[in-house]
PDB file of N, CA and C in Angstrom:
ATOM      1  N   UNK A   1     -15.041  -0.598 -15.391  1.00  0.00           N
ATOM      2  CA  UNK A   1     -14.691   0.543 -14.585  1.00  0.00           C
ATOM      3  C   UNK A   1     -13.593   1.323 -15.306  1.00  0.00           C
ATOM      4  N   UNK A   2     -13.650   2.673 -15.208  1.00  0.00           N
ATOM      5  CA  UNK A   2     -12.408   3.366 -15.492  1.00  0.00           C
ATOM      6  C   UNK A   2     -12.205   4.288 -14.795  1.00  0.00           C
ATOM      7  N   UNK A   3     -10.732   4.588 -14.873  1.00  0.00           N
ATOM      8  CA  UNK A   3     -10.062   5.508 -14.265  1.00  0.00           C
ATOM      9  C   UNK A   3      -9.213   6.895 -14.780  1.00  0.00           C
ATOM     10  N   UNK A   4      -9.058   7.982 -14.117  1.00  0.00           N
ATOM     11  CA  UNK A   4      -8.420   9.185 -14.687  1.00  0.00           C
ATOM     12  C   UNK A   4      -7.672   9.718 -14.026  1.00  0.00           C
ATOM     13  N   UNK A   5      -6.643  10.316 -14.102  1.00  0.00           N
ATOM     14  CA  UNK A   5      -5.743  10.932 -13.212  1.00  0.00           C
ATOM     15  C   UNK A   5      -6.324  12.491 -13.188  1.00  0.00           C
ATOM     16  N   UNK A   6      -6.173  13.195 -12.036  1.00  0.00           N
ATOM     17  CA  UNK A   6      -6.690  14.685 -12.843  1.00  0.00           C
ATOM     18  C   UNK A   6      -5.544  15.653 -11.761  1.00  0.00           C
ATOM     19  N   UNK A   7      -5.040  16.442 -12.832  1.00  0.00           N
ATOM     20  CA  UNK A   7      -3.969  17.207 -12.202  1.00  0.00           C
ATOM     21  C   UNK A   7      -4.521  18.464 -11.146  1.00  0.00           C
ATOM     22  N   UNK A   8      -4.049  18.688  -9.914  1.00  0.00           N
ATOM     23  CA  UNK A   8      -4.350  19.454  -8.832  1.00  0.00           C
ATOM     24  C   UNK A   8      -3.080  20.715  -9.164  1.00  0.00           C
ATOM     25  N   UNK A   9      -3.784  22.093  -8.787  1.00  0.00           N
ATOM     26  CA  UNK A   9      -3.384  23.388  -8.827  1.00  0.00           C
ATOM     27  C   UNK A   9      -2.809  23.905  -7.908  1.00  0.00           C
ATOM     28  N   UNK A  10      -1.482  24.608  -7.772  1.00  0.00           N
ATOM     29  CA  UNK A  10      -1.119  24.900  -6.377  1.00  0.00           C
ATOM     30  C   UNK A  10      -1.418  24.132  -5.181  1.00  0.00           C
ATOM     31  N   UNK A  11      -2.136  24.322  -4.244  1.00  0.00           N
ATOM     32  CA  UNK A  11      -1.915  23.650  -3.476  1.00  0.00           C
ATOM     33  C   UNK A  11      -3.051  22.803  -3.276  1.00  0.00           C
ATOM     34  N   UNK A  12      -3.807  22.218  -4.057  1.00  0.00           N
ATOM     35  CA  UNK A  12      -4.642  21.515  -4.623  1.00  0.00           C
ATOM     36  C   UNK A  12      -4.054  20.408  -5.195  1.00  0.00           C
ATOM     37  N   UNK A  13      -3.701  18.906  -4.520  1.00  0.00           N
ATOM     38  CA  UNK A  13      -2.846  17.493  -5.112  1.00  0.00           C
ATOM     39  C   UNK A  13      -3.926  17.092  -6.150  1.00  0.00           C
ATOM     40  N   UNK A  14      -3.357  16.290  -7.122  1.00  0.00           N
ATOM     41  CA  UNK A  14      -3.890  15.541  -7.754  1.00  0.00           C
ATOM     42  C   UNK A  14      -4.808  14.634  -7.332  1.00  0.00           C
ATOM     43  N   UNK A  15      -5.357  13.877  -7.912  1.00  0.00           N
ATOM     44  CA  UNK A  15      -7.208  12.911  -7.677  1.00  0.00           C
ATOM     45  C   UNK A  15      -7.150  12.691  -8.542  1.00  0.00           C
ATOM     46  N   UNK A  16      -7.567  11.126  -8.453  1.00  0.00           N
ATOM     47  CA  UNK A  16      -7.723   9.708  -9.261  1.00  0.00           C
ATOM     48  C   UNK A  16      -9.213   9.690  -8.471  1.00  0.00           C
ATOM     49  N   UNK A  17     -10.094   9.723 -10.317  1.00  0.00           N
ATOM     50  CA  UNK A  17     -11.194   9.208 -10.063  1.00  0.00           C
ATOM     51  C   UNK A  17     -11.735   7.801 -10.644  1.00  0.00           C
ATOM     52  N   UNK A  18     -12.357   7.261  -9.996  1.00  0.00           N
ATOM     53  CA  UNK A  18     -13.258   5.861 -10.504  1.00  0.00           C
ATOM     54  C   UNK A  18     -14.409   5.905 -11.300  1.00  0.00           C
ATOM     55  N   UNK A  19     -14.443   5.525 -12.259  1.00  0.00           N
ATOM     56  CA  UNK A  19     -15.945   5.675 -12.984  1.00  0.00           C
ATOM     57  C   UNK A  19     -16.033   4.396 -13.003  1.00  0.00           C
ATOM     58  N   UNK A  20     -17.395   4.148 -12.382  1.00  0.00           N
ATOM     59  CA  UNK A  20     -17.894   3.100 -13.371  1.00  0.00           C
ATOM     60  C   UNK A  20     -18.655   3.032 -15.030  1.00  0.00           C
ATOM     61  N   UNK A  21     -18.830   1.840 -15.476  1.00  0.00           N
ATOM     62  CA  UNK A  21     -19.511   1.527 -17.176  1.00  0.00           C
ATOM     63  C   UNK A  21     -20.215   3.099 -17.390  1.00  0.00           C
ATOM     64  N   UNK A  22     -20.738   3.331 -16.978  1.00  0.00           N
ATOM     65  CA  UNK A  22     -21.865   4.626 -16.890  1.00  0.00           C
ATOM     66  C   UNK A  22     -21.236   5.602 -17.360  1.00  0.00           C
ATOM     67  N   UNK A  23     -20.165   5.415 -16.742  1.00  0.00           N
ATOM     68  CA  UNK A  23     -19.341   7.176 -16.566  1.00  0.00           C
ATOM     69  C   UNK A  23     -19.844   7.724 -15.446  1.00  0.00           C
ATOM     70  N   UNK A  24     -20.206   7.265 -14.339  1.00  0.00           N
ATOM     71  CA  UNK A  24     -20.537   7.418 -13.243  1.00  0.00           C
ATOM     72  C   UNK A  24     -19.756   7.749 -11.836  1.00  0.00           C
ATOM     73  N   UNK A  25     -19.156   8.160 -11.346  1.00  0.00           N
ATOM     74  CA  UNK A  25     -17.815   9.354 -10.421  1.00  0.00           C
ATOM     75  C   UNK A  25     -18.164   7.848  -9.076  1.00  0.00           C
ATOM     76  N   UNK A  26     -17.845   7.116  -8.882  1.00  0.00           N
ATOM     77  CA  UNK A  26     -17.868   5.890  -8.031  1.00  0.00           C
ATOM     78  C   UNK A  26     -16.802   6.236  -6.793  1.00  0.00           C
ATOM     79  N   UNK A  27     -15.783   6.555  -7.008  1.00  0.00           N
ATOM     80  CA  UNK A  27     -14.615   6.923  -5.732  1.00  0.00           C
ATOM     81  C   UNK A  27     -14.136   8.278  -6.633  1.00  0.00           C
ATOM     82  N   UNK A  28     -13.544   9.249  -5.363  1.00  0.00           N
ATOM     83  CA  UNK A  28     -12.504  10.342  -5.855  1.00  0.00           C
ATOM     84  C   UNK A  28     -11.411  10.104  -4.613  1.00  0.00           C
ATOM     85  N   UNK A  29      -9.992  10.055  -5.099  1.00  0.00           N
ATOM     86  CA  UNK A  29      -9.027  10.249  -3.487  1.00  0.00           C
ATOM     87  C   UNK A  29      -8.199  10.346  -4.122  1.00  0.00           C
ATOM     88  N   UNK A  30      -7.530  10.858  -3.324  1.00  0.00           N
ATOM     89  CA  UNK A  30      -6.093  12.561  -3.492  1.00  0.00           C
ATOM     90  C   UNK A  30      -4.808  10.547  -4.118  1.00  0.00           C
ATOM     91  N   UNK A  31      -4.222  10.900  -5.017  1.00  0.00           N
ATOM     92  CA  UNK A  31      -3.193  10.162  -5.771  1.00  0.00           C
ATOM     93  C   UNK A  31      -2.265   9.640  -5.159  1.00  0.00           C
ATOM     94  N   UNK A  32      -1.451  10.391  -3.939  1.00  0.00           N
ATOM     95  CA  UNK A  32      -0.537  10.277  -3.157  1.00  0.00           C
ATOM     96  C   UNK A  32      -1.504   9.414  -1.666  1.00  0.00           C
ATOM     97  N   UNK A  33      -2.561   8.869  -1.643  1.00  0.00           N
ATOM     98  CA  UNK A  33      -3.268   8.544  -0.434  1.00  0.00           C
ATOM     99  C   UNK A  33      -3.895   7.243  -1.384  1.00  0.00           C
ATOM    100  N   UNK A  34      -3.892   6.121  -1.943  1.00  0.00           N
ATOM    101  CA  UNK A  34      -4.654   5.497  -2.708  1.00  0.00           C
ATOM    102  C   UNK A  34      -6.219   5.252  -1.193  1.00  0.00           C
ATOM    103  N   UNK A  35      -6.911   5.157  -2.360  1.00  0.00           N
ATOM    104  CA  UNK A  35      -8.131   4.107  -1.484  1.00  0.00           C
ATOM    105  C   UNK A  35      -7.593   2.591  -0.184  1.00  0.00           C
ATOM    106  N   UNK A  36      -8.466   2.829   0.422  1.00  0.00           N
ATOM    107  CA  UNK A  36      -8.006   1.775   1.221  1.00  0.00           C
ATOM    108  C   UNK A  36      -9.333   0.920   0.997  1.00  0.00           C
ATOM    109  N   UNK A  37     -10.462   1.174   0.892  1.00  0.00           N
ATOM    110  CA  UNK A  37     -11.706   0.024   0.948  1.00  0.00           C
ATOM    111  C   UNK A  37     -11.920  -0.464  -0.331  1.00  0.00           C
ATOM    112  N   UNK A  38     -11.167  -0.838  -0.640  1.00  0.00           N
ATOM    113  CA  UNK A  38     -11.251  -1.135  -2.479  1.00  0.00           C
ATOM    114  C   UNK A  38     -12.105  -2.070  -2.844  1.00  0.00           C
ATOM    115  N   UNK A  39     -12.481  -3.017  -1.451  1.00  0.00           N
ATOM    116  CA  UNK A  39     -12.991  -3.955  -1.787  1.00  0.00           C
ATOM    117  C   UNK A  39     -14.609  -3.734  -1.791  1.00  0.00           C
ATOM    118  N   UNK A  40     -15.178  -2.580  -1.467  1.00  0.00           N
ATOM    119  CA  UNK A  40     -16.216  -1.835  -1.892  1.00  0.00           C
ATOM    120  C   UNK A  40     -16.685  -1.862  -3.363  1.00  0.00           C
ATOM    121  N   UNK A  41     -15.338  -1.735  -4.820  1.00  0.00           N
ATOM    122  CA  UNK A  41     -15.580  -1.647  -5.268  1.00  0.00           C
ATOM    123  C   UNK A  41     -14.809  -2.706  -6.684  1.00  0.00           C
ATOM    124  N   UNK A  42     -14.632  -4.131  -5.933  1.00  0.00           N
ATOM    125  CA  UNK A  42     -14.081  -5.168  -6.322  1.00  0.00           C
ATOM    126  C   UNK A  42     -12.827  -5.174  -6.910  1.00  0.00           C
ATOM    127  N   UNK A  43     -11.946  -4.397  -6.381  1.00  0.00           N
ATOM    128  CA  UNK A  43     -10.707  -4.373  -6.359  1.00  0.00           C
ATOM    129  C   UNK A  43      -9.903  -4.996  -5.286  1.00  0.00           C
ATOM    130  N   UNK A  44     -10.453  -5.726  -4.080  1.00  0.00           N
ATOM    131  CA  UNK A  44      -9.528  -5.948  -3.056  1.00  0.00           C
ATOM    132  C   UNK A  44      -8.744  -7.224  -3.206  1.00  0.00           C
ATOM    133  N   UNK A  45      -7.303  -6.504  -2.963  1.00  0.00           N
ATOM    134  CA  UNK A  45      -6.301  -7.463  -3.001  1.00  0.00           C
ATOM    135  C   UNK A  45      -5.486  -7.070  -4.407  1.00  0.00           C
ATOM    136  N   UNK A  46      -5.409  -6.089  -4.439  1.00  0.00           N
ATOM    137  CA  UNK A  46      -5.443  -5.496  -6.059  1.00  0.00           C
ATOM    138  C   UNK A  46      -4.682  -3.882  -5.600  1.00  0.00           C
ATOM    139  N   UNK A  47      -4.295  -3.636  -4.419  1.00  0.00           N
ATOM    140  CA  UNK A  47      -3.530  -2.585  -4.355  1.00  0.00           C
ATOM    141  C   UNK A  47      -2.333  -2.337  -4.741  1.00  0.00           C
ATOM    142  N   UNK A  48      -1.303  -3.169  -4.752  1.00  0.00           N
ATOM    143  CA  UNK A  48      -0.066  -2.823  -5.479  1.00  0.00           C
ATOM    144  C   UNK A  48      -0.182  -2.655  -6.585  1.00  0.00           C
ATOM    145  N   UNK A  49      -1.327  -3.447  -6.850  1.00  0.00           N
ATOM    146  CA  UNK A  49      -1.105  -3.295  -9.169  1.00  0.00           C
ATOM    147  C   UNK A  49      -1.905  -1.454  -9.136  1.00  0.00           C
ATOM    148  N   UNK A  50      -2.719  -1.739  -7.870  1.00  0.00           N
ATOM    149  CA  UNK A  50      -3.460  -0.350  -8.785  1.00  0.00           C
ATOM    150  C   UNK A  50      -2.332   1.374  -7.994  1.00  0.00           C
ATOM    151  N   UNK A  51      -1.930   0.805  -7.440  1.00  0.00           N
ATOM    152  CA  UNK A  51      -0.456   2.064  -7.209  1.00  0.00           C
ATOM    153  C   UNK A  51       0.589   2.103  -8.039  1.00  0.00           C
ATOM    154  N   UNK A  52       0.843   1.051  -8.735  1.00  0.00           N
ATOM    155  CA  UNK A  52       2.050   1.065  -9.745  1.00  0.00           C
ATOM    156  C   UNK A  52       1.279   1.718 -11.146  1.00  0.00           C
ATOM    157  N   UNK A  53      -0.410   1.577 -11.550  1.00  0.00           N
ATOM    158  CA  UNK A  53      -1.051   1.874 -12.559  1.00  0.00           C
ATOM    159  C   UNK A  53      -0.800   3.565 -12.348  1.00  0.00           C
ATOM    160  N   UNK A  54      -1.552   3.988 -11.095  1.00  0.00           N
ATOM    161  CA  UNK A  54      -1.151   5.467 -10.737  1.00  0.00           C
ATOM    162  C   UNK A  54      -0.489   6.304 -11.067  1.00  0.00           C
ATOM    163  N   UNK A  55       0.885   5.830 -10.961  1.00  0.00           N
ATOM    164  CA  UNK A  55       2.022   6.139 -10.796  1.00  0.00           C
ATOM    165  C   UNK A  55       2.354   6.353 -11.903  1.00  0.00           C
ATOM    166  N   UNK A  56       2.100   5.550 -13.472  1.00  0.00           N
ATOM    167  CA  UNK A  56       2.016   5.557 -14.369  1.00  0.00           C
ATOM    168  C   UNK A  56       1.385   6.331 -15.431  1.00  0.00           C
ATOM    169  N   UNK A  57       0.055   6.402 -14.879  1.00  0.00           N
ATOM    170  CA  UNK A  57      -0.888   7.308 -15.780  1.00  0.00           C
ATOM    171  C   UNK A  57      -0.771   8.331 -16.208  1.00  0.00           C
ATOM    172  N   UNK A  58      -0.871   9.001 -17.270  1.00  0.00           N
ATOM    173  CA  UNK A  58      -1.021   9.956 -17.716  1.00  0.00           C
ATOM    174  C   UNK A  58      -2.508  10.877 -17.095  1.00  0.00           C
ATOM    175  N   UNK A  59      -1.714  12.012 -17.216  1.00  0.00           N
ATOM    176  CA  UNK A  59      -2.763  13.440 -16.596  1.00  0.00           C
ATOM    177  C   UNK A  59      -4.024  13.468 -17.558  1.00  0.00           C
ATOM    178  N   UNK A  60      -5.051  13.284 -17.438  1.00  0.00           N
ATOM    179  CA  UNK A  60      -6.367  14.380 -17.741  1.00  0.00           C
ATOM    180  C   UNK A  60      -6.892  13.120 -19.310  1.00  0.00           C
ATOM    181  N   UNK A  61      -6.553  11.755 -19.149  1.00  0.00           N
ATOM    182  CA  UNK A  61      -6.192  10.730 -19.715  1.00  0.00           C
ATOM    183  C   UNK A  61      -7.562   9.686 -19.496  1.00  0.00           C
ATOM    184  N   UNK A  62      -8.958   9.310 -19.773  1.00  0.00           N
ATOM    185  CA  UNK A  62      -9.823   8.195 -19.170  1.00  0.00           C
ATOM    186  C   UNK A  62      -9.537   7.290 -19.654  1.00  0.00           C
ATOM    187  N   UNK A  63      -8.709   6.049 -18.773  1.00  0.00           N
ATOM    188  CA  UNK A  63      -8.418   4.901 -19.805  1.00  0.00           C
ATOM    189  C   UNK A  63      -9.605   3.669 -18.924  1.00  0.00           C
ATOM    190  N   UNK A  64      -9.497   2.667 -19.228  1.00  0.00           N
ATOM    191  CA  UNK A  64      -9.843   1.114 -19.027  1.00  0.00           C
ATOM    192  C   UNK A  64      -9.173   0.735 -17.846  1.00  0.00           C
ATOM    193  N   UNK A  65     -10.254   0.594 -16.737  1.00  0.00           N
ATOM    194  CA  UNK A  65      -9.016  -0.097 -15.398  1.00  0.00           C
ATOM    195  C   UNK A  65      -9.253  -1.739 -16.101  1.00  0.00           C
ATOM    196  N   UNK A  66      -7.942  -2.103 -16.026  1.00  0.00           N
ATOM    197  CA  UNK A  66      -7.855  -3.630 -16.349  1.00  0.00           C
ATOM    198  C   UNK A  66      -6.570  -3.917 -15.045  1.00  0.00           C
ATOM    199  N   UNK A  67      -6.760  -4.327 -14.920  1.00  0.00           N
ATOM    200  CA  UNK A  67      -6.005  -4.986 -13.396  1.00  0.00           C
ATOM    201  C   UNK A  67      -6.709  -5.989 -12.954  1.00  0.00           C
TER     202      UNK A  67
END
């Protein structure tokens, strides 16, 4: 799976999207709101690591979710 930060315009917030292997758009949700059903997409129990990753990321950036 990977992830991207993508910077929001005026009053348009930022969005963190999910790709899966594919490059496939799997989740989109506003940066400041993380996902809550994560476990949809085998992340659950995995929310603090993946808000501190967030928080971190660089803008406009597709890296490797490893968490």
């Amino acid at each position: 799976m990977y992830i991207i930060k993508v910077k929001g315009k005026a009053k348009i917030p930022d969005y963190i999207q999910l790709r899966n292997d594919d490059f496939v758009l799997v989740a989109y949700f506003r940066a400041d709101r993380p996902l809550k059903q994560l476990s949809k997409y085998g992340l659950d129990g995995k929310e603090v690591a993946l808000s501190n990753l967030i928080s971190i990321l660089p803008f406009g950036k597709l890296q490797k979710l490893e968490i």
